[in-house]
C-alpha atoms as a PDB file:
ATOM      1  CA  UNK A   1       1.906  -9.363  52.952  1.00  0.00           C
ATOM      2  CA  UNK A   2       1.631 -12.628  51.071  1.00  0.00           C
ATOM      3  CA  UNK A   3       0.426 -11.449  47.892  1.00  0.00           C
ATOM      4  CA  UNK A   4       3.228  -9.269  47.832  1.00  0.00           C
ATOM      5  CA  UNK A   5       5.806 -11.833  47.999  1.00  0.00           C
ATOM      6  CA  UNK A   6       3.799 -13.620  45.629  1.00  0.00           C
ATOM      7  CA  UNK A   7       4.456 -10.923  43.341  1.00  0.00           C
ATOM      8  CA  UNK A   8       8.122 -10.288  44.027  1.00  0.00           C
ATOM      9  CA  UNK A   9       8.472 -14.559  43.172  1.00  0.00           C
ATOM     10  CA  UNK A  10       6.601 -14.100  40.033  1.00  0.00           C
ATOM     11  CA  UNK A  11       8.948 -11.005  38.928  1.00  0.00           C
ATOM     12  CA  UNK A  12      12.101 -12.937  39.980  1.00  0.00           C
ATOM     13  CA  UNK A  13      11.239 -15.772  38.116  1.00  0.00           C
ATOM     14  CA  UNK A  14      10.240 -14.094  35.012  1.00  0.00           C
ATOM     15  CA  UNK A  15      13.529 -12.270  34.653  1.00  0.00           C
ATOM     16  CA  UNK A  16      15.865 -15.289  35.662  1.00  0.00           C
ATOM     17  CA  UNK A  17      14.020 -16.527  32.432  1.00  0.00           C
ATOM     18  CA  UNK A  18      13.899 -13.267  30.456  1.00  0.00           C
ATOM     19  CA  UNK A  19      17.091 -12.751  30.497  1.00  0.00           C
ATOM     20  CA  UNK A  20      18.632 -15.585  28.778  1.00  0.00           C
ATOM     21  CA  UNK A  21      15.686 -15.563  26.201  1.00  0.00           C
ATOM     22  CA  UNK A  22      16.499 -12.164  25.984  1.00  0.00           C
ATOM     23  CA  UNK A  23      20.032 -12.513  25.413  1.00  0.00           C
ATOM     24  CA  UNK A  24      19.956 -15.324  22.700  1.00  0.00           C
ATOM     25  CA  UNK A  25      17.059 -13.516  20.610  1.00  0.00           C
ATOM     26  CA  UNK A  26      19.209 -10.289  20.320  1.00  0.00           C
ATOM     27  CA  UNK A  27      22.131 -12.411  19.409  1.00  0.00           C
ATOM     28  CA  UNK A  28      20.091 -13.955  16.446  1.00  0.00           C
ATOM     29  CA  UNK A  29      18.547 -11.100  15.901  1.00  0.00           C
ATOM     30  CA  UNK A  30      22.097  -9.123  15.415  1.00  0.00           C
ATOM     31  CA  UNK A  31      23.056 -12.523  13.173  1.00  0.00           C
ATOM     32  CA  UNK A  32      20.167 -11.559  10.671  1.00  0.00           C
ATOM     33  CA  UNK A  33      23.116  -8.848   8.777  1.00  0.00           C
ATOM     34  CA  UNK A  34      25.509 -11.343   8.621  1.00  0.00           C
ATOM     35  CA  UNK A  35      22.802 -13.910   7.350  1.00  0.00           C
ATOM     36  CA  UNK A  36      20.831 -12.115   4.974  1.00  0.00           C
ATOM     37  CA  UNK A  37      24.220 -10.444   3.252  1.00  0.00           C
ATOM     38  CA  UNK A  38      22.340  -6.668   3.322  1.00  0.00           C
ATOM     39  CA  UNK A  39      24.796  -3.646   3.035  1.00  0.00           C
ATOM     40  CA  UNK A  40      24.518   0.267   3.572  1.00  0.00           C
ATOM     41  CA  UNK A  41      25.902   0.461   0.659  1.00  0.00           C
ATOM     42  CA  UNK A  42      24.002  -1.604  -1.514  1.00  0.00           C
ATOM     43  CA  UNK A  43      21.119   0.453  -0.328  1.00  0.00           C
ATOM     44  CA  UNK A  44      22.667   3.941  -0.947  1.00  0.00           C
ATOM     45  CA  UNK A  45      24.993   3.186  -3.943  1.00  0.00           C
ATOM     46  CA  UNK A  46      22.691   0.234  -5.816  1.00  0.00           C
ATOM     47  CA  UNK A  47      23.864  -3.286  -7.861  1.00  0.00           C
ATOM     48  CA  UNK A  48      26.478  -1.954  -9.455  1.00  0.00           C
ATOM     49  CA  UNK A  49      28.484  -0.555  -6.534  1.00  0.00           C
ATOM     50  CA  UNK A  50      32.278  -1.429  -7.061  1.00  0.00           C
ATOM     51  CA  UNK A  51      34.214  -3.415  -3.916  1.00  0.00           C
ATOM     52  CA  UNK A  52      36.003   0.196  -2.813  1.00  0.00           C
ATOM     53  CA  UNK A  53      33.282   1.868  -2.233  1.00  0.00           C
ATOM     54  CA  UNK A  54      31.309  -0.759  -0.504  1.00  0.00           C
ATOM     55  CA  UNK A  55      34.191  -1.355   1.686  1.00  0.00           C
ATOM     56  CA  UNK A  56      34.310   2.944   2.262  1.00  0.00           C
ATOM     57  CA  UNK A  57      30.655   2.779   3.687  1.00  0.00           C
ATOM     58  CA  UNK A  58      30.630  -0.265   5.664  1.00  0.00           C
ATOM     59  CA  UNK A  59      33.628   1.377   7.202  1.00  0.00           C
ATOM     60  CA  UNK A  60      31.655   4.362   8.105  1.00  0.00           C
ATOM     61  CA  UNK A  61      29.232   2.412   9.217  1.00  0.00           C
ATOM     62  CA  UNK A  62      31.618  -0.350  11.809  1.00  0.00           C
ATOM     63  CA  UNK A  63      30.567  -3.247   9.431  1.00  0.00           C
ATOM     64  CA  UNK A  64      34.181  -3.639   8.905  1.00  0.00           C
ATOM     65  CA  UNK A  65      34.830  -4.621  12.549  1.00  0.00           C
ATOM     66  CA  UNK A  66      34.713  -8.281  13.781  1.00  0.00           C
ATOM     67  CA  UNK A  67      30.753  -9.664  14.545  1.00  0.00           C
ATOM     68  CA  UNK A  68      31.089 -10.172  18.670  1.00  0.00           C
ATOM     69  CA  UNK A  69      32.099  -6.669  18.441  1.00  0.00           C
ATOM     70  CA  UNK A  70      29.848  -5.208  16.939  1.00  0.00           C
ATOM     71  CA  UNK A  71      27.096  -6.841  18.578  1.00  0.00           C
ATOM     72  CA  UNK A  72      29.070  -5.950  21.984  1.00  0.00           C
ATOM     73  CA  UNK A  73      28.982  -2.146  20.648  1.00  0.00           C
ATOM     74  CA  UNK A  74      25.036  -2.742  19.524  1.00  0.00           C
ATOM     75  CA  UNK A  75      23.553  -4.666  22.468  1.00  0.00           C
ATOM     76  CA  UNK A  76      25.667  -2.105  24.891  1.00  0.00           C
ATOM     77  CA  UNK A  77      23.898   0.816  22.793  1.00  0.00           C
ATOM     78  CA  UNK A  78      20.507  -1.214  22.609  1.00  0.00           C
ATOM     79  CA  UNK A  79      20.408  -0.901  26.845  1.00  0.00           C
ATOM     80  CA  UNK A  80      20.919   2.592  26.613  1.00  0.00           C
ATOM     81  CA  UNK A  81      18.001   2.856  23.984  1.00  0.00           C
ATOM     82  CA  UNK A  82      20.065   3.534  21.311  1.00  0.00           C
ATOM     83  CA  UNK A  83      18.869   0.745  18.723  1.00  0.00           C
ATOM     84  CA  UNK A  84      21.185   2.260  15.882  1.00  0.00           C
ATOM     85  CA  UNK A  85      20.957   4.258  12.774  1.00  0.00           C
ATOM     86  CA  UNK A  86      18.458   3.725   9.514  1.00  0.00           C
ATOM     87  CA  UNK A  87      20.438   2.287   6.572  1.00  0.00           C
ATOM     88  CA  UNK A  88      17.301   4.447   4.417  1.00  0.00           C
ATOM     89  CA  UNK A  89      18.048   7.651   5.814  1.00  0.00           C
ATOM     90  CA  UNK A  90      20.141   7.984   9.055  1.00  0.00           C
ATOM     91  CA  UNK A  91      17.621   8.754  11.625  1.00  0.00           C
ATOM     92  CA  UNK A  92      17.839   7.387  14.603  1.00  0.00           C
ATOM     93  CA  UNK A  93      15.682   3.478  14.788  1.00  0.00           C
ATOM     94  CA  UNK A  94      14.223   5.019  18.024  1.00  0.00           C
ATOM     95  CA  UNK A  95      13.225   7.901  17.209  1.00  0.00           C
ATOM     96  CA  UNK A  96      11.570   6.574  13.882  1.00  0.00           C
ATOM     97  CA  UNK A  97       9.808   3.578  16.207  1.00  0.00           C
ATOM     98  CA  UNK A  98       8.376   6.041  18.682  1.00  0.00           C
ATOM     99  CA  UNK A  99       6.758   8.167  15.878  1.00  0.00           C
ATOM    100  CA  UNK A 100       5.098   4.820  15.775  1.00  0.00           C
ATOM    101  CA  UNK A 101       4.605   2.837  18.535  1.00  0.00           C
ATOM    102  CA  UNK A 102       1.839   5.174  20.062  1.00  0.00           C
ATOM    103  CA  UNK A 103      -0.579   4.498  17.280  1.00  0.00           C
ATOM    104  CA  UNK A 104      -0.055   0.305  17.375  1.00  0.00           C
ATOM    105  CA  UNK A 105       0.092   0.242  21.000  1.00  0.00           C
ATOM    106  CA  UNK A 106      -3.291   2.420  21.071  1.00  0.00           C
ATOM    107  CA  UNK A 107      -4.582   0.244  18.502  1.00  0.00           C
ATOM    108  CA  UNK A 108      -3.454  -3.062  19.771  1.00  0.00           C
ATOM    109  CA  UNK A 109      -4.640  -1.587  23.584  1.00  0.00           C
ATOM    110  CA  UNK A 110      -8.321  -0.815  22.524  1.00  0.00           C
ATOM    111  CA  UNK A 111      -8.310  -4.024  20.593  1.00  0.00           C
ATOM    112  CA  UNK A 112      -7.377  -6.114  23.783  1.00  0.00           C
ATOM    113  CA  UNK A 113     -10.180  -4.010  25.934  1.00  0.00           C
ATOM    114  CA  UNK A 114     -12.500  -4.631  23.573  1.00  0.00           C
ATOM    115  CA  UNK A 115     -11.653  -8.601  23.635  1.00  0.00           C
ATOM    116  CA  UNK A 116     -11.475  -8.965  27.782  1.00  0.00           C
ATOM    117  CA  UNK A 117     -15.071  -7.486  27.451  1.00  0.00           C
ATOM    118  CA  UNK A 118     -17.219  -8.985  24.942  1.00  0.00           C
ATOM    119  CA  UNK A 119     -14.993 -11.821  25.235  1.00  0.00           C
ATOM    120  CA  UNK A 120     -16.089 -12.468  28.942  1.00  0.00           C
ATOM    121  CA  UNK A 121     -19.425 -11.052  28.704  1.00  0.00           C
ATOM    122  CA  UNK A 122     -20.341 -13.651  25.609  1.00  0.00           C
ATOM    123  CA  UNK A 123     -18.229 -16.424  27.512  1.00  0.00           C
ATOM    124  CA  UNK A 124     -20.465 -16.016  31.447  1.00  0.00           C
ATOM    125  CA  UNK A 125     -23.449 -15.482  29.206  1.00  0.00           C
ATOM    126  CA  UNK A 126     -23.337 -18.429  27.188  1.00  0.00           C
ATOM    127  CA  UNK A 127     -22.505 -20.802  30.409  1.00  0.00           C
ATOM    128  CA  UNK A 128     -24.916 -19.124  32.514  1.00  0.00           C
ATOM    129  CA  UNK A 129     -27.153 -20.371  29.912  1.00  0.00           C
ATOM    130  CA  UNK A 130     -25.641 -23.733  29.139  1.00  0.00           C
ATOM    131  CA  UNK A 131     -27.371 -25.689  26.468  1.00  0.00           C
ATOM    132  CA  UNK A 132     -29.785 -23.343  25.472  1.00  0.00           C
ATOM    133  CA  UNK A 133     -30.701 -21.671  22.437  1.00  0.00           C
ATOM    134  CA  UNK A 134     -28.764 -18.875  23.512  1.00  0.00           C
ATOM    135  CA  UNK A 135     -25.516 -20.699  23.963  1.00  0.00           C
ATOM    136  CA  UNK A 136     -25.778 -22.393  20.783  1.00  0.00           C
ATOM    137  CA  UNK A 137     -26.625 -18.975  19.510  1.00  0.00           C
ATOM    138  CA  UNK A 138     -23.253 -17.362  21.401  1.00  0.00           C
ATOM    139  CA  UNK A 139     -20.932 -20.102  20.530  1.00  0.00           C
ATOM    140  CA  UNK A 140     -22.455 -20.392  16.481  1.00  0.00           C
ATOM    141  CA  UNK A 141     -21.079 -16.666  16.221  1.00  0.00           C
ATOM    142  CA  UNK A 142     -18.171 -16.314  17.965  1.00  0.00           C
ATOM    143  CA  UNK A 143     -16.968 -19.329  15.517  1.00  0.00           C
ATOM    144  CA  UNK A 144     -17.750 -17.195  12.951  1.00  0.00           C
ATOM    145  CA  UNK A 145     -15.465 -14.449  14.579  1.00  0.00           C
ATOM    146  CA  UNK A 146     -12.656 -16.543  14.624  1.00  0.00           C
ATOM    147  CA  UNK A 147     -12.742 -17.466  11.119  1.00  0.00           C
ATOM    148  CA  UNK A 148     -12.987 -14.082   9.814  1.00  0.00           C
ATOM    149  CA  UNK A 149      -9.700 -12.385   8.927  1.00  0.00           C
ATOM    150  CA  UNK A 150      -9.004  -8.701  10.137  1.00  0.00           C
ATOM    151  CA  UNK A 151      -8.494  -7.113   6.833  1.00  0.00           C
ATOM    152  CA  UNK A 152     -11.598  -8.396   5.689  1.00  0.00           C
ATOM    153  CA  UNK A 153     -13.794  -7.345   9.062  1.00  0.00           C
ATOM    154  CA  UNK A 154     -11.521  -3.710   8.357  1.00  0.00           C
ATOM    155  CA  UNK A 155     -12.486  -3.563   4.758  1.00  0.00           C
ATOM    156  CA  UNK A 156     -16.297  -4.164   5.423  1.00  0.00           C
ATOM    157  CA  UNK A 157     -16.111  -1.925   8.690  1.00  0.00           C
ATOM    158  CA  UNK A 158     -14.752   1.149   6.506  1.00  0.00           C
ATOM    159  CA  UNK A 159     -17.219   0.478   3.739  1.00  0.00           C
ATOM    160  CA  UNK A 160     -19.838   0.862   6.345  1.00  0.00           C
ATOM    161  CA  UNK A 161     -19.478   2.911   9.356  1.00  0.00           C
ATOM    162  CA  UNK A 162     -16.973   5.247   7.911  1.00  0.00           C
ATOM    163  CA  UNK A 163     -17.731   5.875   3.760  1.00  0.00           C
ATOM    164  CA  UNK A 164     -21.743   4.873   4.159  1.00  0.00           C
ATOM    165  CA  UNK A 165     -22.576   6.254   7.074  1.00  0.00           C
ATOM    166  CA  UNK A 166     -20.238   8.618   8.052  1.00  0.00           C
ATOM    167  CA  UNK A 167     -19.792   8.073  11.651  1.00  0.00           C
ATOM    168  CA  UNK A 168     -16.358   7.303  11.706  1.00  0.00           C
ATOM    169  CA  UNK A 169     -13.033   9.067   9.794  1.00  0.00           C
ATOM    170  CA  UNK A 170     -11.919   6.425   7.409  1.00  0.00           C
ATOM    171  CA  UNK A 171      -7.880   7.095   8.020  1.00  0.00           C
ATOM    172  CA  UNK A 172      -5.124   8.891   9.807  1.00  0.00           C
ATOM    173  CA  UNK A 173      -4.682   8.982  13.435  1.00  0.00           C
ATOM    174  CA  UNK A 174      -5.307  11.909  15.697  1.00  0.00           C
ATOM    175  CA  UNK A 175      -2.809  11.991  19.748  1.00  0.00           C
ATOM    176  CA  UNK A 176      -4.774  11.333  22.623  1.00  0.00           C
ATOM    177  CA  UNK A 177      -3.181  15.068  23.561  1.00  0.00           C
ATOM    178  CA  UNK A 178      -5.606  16.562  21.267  1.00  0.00           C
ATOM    179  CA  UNK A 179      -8.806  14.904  22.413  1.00  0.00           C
ATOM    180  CA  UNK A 180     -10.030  12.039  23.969  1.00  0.00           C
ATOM    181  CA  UNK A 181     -13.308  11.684  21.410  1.00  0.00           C
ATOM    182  CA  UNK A 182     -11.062  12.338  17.981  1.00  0.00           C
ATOM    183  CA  UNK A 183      -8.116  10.131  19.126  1.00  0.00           C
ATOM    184  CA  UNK A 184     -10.735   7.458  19.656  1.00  0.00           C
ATOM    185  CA  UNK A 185     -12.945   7.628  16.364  1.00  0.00           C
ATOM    186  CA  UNK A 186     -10.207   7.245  14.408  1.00  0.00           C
ATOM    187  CA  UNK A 187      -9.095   4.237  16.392  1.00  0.00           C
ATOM    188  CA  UNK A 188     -12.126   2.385  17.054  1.00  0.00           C
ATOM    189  CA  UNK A 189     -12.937   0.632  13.930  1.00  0.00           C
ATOM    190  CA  UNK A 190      -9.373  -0.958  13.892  1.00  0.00           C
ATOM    191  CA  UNK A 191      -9.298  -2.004  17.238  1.00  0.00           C
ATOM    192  CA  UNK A 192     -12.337  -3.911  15.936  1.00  0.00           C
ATOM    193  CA  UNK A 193     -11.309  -5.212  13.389  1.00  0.00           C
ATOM    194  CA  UNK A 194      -8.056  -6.866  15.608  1.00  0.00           C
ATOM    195  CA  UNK A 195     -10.875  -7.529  18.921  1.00  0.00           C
ATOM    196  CA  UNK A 196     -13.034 -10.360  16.776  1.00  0.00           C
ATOM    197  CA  UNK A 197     -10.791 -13.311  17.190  1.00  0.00           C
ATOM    198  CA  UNK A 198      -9.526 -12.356  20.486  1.00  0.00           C
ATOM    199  CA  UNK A 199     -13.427 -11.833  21.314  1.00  0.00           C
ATOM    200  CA  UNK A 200     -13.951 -15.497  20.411  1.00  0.00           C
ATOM    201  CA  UNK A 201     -11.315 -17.031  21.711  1.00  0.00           C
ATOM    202  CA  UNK A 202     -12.058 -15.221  24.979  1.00  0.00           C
ATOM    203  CA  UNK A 203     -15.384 -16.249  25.166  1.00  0.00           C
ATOM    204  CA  UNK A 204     -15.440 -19.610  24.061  1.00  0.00           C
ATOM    205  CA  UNK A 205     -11.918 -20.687  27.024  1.00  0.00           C
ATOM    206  CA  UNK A 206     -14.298 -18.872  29.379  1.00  0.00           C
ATOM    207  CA  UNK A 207     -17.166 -20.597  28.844  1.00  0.00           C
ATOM    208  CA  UNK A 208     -15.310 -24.118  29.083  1.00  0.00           C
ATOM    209  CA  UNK A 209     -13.332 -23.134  32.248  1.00  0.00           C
ATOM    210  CA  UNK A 210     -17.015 -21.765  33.730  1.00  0.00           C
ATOM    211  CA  UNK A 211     -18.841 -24.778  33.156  1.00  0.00           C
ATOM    212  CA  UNK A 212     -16.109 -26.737  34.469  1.00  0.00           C
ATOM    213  CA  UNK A 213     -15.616 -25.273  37.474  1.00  0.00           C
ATOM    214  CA  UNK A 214     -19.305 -25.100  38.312  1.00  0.00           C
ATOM    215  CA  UNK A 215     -19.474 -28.585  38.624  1.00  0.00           C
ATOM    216  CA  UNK A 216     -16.682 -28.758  41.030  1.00  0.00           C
ATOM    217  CA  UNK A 217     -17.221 -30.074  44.441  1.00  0.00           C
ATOM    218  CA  UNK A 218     -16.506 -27.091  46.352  1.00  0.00           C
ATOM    219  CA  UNK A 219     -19.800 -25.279  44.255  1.00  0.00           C
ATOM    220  CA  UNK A 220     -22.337 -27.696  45.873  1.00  0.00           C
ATOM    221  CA  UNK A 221     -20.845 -27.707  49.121  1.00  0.00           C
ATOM    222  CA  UNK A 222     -21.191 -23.542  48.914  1.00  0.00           C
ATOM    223  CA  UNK A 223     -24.950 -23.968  47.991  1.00  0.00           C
ATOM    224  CA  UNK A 224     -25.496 -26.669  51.224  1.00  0.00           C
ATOM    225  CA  UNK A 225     -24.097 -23.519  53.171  1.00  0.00           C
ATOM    226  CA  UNK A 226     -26.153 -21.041  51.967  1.00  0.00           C
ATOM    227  CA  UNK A 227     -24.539 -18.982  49.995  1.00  0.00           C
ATOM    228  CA  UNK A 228     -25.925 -17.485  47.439  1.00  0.00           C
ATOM    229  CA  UNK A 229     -25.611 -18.463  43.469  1.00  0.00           C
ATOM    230  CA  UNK A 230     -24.107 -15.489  42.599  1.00  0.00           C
ATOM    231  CA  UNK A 231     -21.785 -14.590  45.402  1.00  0.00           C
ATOM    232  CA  UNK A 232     -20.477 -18.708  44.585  1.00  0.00           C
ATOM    233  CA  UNK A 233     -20.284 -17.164  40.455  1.00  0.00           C
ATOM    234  CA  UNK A 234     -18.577 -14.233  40.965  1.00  0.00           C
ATOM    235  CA  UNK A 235     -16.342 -15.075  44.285  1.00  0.00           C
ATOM    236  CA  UNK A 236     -15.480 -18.656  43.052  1.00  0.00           C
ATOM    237  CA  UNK A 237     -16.219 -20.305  39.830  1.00  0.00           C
ATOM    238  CA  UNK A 238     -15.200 -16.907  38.149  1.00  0.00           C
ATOM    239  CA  UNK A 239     -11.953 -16.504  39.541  1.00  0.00           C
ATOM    240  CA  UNK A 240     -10.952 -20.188  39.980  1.00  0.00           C
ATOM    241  CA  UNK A 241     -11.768 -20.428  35.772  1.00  0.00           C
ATOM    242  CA  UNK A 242     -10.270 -17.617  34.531  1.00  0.00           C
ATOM    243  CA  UNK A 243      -6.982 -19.107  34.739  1.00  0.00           C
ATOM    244  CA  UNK A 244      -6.808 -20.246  30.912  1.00  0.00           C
ATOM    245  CA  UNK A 245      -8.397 -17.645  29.631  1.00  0.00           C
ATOM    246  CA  UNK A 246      -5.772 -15.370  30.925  1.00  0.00           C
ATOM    247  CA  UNK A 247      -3.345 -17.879  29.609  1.00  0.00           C
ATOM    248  CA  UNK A 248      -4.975 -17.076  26.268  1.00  0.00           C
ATOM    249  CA  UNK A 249      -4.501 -13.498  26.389  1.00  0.00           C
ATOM    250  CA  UNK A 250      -0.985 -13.846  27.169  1.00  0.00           C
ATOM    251  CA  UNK A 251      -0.816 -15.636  23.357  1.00  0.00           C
ATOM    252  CA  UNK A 252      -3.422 -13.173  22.031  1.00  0.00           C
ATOM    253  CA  UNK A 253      -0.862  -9.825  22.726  1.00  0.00           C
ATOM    254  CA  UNK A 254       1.900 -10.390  19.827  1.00  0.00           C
ATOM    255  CA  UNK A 255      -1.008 -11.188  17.681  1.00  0.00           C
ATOM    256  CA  UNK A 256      -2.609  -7.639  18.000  1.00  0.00           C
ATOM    257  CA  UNK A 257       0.797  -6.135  17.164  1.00  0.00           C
ATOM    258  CA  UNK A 258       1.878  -8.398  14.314  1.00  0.00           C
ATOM    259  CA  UNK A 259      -2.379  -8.059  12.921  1.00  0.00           C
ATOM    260  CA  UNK A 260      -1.352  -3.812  12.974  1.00  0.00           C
ATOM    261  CA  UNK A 261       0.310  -4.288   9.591  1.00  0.00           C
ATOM    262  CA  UNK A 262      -2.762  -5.420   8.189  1.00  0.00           C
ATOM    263  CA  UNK A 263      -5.381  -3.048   9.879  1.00  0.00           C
ATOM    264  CA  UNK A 264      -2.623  -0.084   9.609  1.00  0.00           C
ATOM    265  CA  UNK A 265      -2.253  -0.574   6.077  1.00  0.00           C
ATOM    266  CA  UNK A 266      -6.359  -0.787   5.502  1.00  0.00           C
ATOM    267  CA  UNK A 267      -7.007   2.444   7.810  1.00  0.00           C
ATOM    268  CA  UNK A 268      -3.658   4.679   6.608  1.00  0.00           C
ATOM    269  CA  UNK A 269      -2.090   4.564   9.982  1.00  0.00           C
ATOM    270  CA  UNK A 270       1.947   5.200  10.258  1.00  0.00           C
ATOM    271  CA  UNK A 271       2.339   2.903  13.016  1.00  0.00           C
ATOM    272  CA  UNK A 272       4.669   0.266  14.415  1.00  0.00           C
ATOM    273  CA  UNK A 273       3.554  -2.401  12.054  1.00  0.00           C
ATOM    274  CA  UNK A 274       3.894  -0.738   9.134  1.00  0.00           C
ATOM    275  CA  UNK A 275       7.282   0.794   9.908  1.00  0.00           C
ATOM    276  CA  UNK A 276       8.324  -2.961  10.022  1.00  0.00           C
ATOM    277  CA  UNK A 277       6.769  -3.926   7.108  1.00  0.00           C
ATOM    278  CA  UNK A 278       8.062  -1.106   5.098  1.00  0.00           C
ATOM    279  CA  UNK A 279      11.652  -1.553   6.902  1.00  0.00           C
ATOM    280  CA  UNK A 280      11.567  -5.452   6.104  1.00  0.00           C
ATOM    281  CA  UNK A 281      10.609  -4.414   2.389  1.00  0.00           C
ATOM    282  CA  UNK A 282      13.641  -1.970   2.225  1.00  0.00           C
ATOM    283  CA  UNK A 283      15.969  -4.286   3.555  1.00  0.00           C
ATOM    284  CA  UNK A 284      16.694  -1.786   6.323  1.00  0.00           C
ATOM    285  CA  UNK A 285      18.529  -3.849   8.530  1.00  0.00           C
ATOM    286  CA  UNK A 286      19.106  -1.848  11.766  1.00  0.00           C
ATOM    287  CA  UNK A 287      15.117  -0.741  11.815  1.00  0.00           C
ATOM    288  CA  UNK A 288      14.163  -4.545  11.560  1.00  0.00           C
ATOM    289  CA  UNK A 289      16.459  -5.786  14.284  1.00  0.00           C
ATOM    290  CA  UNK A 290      14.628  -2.481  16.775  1.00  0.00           C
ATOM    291  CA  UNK A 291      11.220  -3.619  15.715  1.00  0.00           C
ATOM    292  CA  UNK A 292      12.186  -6.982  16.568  1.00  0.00           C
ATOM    293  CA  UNK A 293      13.751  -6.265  19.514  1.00  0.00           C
ATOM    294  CA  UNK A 294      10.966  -3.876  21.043  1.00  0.00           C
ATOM    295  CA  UNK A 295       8.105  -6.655  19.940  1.00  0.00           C
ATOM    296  CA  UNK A 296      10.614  -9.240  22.291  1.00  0.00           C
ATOM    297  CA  UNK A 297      10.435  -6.075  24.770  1.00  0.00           C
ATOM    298  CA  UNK A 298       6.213  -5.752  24.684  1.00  0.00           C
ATOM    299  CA  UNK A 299       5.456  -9.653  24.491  1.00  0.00           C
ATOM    300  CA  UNK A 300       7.753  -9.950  27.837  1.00  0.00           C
ATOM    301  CA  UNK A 301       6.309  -6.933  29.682  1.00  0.00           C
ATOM    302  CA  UNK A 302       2.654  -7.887  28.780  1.00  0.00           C
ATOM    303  CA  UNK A 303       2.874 -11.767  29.972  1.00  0.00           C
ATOM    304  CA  UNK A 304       4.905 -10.169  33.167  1.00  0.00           C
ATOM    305  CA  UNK A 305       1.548  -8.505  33.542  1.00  0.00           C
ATOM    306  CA  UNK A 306      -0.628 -11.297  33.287  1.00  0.00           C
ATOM    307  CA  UNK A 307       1.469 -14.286  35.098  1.00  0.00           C
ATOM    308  CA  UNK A 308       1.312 -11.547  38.205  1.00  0.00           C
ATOM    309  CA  UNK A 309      -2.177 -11.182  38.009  1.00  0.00           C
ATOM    310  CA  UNK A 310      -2.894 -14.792  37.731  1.00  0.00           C
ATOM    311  CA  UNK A 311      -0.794 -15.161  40.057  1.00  0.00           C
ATOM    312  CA  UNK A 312      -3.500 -12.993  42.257  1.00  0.00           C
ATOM    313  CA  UNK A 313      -6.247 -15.193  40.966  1.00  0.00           C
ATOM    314  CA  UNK A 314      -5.232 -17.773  41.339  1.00  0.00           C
ATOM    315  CA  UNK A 315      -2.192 -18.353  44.153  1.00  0.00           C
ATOM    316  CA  UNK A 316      -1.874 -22.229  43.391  1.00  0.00           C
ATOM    317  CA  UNK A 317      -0.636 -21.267  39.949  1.00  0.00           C
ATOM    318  CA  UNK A 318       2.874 -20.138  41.469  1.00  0.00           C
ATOM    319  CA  UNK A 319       3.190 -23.128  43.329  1.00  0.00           C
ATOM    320  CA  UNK A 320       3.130 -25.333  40.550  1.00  0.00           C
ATOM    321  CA  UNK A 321      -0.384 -26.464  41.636  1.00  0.00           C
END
């Protein structure tokens, strides 16, 4: 089939280009050690370690070896899933990123939902109604979305819905394995408070693209044959304008899971984003270059995901149309 082939084109371009990327971002990311002059041993024996022993535990640790070897020995481990040991306490980096990863990506997951939603039930809305109060109404708000920060939108939601009222827990997380109702309360108000700018931005490319396209050409010679306003909506305008929005939520993705250090931080949540935060404060070499690596690893799966499916939308898009 030819949207299968499609497919297969999109996924062999994408990794002729993610691997290079891939290849220079671990190497720089491997360079931060050597750049940043961190040690084990600084961490474990403090300031005034003396030159012997800080030569004893970089020895333990292979830090003694020459650089293209270790990052032979690191990037050969890294595609095994073995991103290295924690300078802080020894555990394995991917063990200590799982324990995390489920609550950002659940987080950042919800968040995204919640954008593709309101984001394109605000955007049709408004240029269904185009230049009317409503519109003006729709697009005076969702500016206001995008100016509000997420630890302010957190702050106010937990003030709210979870100390006034009640409704929701105010921290902690609870595993999807042990309900689908308590893993989602305590994830909800979060994933709002990451959804508002990706709800704006979502609404306001849609409603450009959809007013656009409805005063293509190809719309009024639909009407002249009869069909019907909103087979032309849904079957054409909507899928021929959808292109930049999707463009935009390929951009929106690493901002949900750098915004999780914020919103993890506001809500108590031991997630992916705060592991890197507190890593990065530590000086925890090894778990910074896993988080970095992983975030490299998400950003590259998710826009996989979307060029295929605009790719679906919109088949001119992989021609270079």
């Amino acid at each position: 089939m030819i949207w299968v082939k499609r497919i297969l084109l999109t996924l062999a371009r994408s990794v002729a280009i993610f691997v290079p990327v891939f290849l220079v971002a671990t190497f720089v990311t491997f360079a931060l050690r050597a750049i940043s002059g961190l040690s084990p041993a600084r961490m474990q024996l403090g300031e005034q370690a003396t030159p012997d022993a800080i030569a004893r535990i970089e020895q333990q640790w292979g830090l003694d070896r020459p650089f293209l070897a270790q990052y032979w020995s690191w990037l050969t481990g890294m595609l095994r899933g073995d991103l290295g040991a924690s300078w802080s306490n020894g555990v394995g980096v991917s063990d200590l990123i799982g324990m995390g990863i489920a609550v950002s990506l659940s987080v950042a997951a919800l968040a995204l939902v919640i954008g593709i939603v309101a984001g394109f039930g605000f955007g049709a809305l408004a240029a269904l109604r185009h230049a009317t109060l409503l519109d003006r109404a729709i697009t005076a708000v969702m500016t206001v979305f995008s100016v509000m920060p997420a630890f302010v939108v957190g702050i106010v939601l937990v003030t709210v819905f979870a100390v006034g009222l009640g409704w929701f827990p105010a921290s902690g997380y609870v595993p999807l394995e042990l309900g689908l109702w308590p893993w989602l309360s305590h994830i909800l108000l979060p994933a709002l408070a990451l959804s508002f700018d990706t709800v704006a931005d979502v609404a306001r490319q849609l409603r450009t693209g959809l007013i656009a396209a409805s005063r293509e050409n190809y719309v009024t010679g639909a009407l002249v044959r009869g069909l019907s306003p909103r087979r032309i909506f849904w079957h054409h305008v909507l899928r021929n304008s959808s292109g930049p929005t999707l463009a935009v939520l390929g951009l929106k993705f690493p901002a949900l899971i750098g915004g999780a250090v914020v919103t993890e931080t506001i809500f108590g949540l031991q997630g992916f984003g705060r592991f890197a935060n507190d890593s990065a404060q530590a000086g925890d070499v090894p778990a910074v270059q896993g988080v970095l690596v992983v975030s490299i690893v998400l950003v590259v799966v998710f826009n996989l995901i979307v060029n295929i499916v605009l790719g679906r939308l919109n088949p001119a898009s992989q021609r270079g149309v």
